[in-house]
N, C-alpha and C. Protein backbone atom coordinates (compact mmCIF):
# COMPACT_ATOMS: atom_id res chain seq x y z
N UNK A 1 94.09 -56.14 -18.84
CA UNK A 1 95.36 -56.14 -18.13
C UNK A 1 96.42 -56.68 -19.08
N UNK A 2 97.33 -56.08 -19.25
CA UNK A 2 98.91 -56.66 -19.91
C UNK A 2 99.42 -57.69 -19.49
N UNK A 3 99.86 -58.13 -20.55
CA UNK A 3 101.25 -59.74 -19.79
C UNK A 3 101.72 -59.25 -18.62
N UNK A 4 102.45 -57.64 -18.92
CA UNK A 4 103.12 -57.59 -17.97
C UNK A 4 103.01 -57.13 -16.74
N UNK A 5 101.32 -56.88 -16.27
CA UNK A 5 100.99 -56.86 -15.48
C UNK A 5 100.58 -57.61 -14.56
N UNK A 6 100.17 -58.77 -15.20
CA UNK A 6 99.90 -60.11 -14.36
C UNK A 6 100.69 -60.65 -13.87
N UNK A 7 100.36 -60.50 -12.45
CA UNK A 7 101.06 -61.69 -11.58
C UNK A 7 101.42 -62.95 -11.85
N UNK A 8 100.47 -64.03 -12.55
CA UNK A 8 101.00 -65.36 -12.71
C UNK A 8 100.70 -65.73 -14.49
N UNK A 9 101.65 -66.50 -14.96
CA UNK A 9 101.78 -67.02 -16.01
C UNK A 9 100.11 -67.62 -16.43
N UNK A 10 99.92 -66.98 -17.50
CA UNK A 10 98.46 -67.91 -18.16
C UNK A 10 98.79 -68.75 -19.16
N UNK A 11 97.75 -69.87 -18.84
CA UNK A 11 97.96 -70.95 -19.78
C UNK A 11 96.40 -71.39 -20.73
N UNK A 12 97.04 -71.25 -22.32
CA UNK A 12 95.73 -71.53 -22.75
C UNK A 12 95.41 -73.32 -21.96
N UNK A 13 94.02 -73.18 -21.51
CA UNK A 13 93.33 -74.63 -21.11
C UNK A 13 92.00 -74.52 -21.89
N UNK A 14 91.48 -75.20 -22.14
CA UNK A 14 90.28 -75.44 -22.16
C UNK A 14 89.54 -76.36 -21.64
N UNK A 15 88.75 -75.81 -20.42
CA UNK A 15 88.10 -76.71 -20.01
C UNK A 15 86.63 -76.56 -19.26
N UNK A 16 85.53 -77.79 -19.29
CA UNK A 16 84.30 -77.46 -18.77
C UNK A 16 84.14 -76.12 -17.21
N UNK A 17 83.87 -75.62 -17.53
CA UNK A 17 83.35 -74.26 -15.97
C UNK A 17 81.43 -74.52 -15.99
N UNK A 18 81.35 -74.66 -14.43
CA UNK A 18 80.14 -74.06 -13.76
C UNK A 18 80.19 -72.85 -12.87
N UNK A 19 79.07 -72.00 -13.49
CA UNK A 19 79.07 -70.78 -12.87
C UNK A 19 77.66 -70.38 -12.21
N UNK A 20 77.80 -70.00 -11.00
CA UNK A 20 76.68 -69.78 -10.04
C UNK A 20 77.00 -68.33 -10.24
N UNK A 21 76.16 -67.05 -10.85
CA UNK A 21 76.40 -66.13 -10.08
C UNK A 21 75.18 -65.99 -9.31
N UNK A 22 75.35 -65.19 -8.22
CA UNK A 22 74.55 -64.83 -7.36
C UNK A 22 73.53 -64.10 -7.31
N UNK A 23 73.14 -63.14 -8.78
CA UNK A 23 72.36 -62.67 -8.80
C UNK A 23 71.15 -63.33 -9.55
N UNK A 24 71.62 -64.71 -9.80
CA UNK A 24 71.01 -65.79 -10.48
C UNK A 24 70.05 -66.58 -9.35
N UNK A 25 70.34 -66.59 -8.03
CA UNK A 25 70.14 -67.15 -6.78
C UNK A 25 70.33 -68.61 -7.25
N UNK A 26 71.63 -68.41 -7.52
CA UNK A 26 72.25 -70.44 -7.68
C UNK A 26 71.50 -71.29 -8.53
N UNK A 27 71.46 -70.38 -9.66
CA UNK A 27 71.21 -71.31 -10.76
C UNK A 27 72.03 -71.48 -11.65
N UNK A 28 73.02 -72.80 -11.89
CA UNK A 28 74.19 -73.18 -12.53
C UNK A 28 73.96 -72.74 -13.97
N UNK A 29 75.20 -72.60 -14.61
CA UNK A 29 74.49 -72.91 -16.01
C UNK A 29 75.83 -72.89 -16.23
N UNK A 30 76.49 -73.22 -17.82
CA UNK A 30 78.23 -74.00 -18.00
C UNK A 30 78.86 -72.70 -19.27
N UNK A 31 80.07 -72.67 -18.65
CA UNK A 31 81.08 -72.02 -19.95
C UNK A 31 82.53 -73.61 -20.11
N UNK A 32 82.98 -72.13 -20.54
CA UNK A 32 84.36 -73.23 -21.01
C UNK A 32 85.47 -71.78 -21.06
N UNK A 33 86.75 -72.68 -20.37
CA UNK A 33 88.14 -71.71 -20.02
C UNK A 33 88.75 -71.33 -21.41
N UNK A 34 89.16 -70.29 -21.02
CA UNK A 34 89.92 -70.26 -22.91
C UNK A 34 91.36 -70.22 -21.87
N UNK A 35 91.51 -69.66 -20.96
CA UNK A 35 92.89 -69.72 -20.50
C UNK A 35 92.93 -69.13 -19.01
N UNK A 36 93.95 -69.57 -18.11
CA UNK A 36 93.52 -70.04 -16.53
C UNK A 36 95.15 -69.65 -16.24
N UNK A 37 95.07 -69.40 -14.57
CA UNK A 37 96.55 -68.86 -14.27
C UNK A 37 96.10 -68.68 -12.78
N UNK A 38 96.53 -68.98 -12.08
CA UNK A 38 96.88 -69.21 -10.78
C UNK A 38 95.66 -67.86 -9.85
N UNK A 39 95.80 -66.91 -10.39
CA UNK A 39 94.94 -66.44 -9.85
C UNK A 39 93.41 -65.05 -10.97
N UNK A 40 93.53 -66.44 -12.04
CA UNK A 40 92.49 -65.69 -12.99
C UNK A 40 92.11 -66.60 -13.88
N UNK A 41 91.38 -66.22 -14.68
CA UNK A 41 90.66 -67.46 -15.65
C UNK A 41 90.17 -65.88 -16.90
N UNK A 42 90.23 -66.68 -18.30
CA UNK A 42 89.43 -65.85 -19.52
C UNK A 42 88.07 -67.04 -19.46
N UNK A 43 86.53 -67.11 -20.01
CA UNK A 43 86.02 -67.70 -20.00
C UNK A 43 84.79 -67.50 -20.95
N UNK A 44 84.32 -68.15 -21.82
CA UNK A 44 83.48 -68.01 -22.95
C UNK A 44 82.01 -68.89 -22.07
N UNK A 45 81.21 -67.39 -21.82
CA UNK A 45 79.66 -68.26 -21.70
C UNK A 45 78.57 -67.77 -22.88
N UNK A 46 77.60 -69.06 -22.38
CA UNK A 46 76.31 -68.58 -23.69
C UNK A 46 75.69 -67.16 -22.79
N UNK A 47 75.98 -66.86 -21.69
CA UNK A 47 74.96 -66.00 -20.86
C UNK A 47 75.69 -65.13 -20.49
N UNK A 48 75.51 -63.48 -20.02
CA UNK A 48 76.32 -62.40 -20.14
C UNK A 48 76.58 -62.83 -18.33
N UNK A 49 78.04 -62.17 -17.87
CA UNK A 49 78.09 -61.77 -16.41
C UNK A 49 78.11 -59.95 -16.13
N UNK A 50 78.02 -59.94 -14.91
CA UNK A 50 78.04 -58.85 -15.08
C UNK A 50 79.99 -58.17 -14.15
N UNK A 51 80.20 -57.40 -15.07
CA UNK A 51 81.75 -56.58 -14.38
C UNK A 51 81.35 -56.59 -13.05
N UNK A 52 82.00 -56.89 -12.03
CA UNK A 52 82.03 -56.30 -10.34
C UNK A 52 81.04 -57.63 -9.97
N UNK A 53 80.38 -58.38 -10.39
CA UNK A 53 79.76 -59.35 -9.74
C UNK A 53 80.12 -60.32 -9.56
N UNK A 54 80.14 -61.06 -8.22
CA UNK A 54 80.68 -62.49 -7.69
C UNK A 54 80.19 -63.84 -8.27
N UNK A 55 80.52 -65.03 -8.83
CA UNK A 55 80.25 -65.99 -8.91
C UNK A 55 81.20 -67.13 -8.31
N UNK A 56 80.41 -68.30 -7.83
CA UNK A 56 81.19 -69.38 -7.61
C UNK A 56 81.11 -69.66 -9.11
N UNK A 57 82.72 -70.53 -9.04
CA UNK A 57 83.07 -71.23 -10.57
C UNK A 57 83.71 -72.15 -10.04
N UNK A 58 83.36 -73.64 -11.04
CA UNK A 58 84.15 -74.60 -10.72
C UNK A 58 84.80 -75.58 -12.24
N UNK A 59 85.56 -75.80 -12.09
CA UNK A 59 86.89 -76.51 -13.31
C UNK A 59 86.77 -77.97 -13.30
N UNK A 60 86.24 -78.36 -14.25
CA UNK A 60 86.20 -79.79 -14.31
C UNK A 60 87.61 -80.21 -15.20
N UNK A 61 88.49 -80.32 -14.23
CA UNK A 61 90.19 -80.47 -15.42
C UNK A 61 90.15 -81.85 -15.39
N UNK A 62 89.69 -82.80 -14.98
CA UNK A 62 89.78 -84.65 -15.39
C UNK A 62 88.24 -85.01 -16.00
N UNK A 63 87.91 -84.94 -16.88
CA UNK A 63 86.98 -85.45 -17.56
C UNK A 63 86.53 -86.66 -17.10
N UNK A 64 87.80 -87.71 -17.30
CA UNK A 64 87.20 -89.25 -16.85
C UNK A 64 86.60 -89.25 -15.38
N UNK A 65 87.01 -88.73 -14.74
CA UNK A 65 86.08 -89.07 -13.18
C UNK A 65 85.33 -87.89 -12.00
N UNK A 66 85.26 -87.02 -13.35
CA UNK A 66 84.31 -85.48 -13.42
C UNK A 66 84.44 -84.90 -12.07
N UNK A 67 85.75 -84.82 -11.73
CA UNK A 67 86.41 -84.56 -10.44
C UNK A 67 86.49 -82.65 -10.73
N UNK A 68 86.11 -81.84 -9.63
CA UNK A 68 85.87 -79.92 -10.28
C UNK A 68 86.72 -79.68 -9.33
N UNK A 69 87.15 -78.69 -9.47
CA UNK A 69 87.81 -77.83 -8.74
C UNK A 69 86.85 -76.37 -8.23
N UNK A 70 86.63 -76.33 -7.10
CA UNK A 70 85.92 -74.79 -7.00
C UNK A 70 86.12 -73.66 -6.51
N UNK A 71 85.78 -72.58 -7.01
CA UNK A 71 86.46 -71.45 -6.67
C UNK A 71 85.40 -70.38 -6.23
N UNK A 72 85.20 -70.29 -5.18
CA UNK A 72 83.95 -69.39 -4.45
C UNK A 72 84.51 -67.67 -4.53
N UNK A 73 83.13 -67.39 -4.58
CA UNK A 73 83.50 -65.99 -4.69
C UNK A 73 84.44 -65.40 -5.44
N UNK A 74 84.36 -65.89 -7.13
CA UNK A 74 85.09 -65.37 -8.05
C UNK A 74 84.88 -64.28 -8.20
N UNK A 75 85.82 -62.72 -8.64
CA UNK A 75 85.05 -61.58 -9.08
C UNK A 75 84.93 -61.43 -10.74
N UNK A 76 84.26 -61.05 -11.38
CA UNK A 76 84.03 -60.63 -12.62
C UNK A 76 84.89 -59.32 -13.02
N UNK A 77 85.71 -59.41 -13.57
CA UNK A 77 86.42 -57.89 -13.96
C UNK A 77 86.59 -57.19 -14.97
N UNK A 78 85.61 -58.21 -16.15
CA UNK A 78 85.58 -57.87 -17.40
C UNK A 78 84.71 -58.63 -18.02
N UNK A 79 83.90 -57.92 -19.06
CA UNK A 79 82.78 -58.69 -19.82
C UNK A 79 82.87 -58.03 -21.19
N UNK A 80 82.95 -59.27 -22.34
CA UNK A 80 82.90 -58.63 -23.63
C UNK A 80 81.96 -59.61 -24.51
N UNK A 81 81.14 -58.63 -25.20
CA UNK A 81 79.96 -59.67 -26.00
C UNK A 81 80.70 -59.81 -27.16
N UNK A 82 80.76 -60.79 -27.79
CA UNK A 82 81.18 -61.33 -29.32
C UNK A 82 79.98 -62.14 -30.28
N UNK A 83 79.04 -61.74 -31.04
CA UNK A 83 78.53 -62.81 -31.74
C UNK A 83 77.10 -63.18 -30.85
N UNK A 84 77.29 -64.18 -30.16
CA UNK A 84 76.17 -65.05 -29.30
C UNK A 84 76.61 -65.45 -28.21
N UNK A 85 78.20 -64.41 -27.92
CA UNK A 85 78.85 -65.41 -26.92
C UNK A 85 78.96 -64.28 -25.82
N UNK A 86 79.36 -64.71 -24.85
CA UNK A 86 80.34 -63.83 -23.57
C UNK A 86 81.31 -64.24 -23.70
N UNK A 87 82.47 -63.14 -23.26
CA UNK A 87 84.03 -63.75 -22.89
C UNK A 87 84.29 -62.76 -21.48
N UNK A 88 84.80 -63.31 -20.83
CA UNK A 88 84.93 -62.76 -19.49
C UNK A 88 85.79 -63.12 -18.59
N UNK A 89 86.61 -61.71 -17.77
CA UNK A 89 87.81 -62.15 -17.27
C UNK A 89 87.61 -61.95 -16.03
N UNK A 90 87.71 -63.03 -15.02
CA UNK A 90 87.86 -63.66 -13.50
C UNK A 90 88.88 -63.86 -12.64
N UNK A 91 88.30 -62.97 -11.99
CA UNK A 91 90.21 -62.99 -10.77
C UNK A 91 89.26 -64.04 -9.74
N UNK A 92 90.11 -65.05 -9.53
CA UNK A 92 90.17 -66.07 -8.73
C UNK A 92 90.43 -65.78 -7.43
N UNK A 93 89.55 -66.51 -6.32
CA UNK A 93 89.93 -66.01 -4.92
C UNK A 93 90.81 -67.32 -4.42
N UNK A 94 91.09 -67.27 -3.82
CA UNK A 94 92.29 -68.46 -2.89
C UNK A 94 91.33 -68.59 -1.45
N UNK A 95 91.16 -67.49 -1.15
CA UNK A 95 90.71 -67.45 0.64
C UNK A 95 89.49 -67.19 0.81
């Protein structure tokens, strides 16, 4: 998707993510944000997702008192392998 297609301003963050997807049957395992926006996230995991599949994800943005933010029923809308890594782009649900 283009800058200028996105709805909300992205901001590079980096920060700890847990990701449940569901075809995992809720077995956590951790990425990290490369950049986050009101209703999307870019995200670097060691483990592939798959395009069109749901995961809960949650944002650990205060380190000191490992306080997450969670976001159920994220969708997957993009998956790209690099190297040893995943990078993958997440439209965020609100509701």
């Amino acid at each position: 998707m283009t800058a200028e297609a996105r709805k909300h301003q992205r901001y590079t963050l980096k920060y700890p993510v847990d990701l449940i997807p569901e075809r995992l049957g809720g077995v956590p395992f951790e990425g990290v944000s490369v950049d986050l926006s009101a209703s999307g996230a870019r995200i670097v995991t060691p483990l592939p997702l798959i395009a069109g599949e749901t995961v809960d994800m949650s944002v650990c943005f205060d380190r000191t008192d490992n306080q997450k933010v969670r976001f159920r029923n994220a969708r997957v809308v993009w998956v790209k392998e690099e190297c040893d890594i995943y990078i993958a782009g997440v439209q965020l649900r609100t509701k």
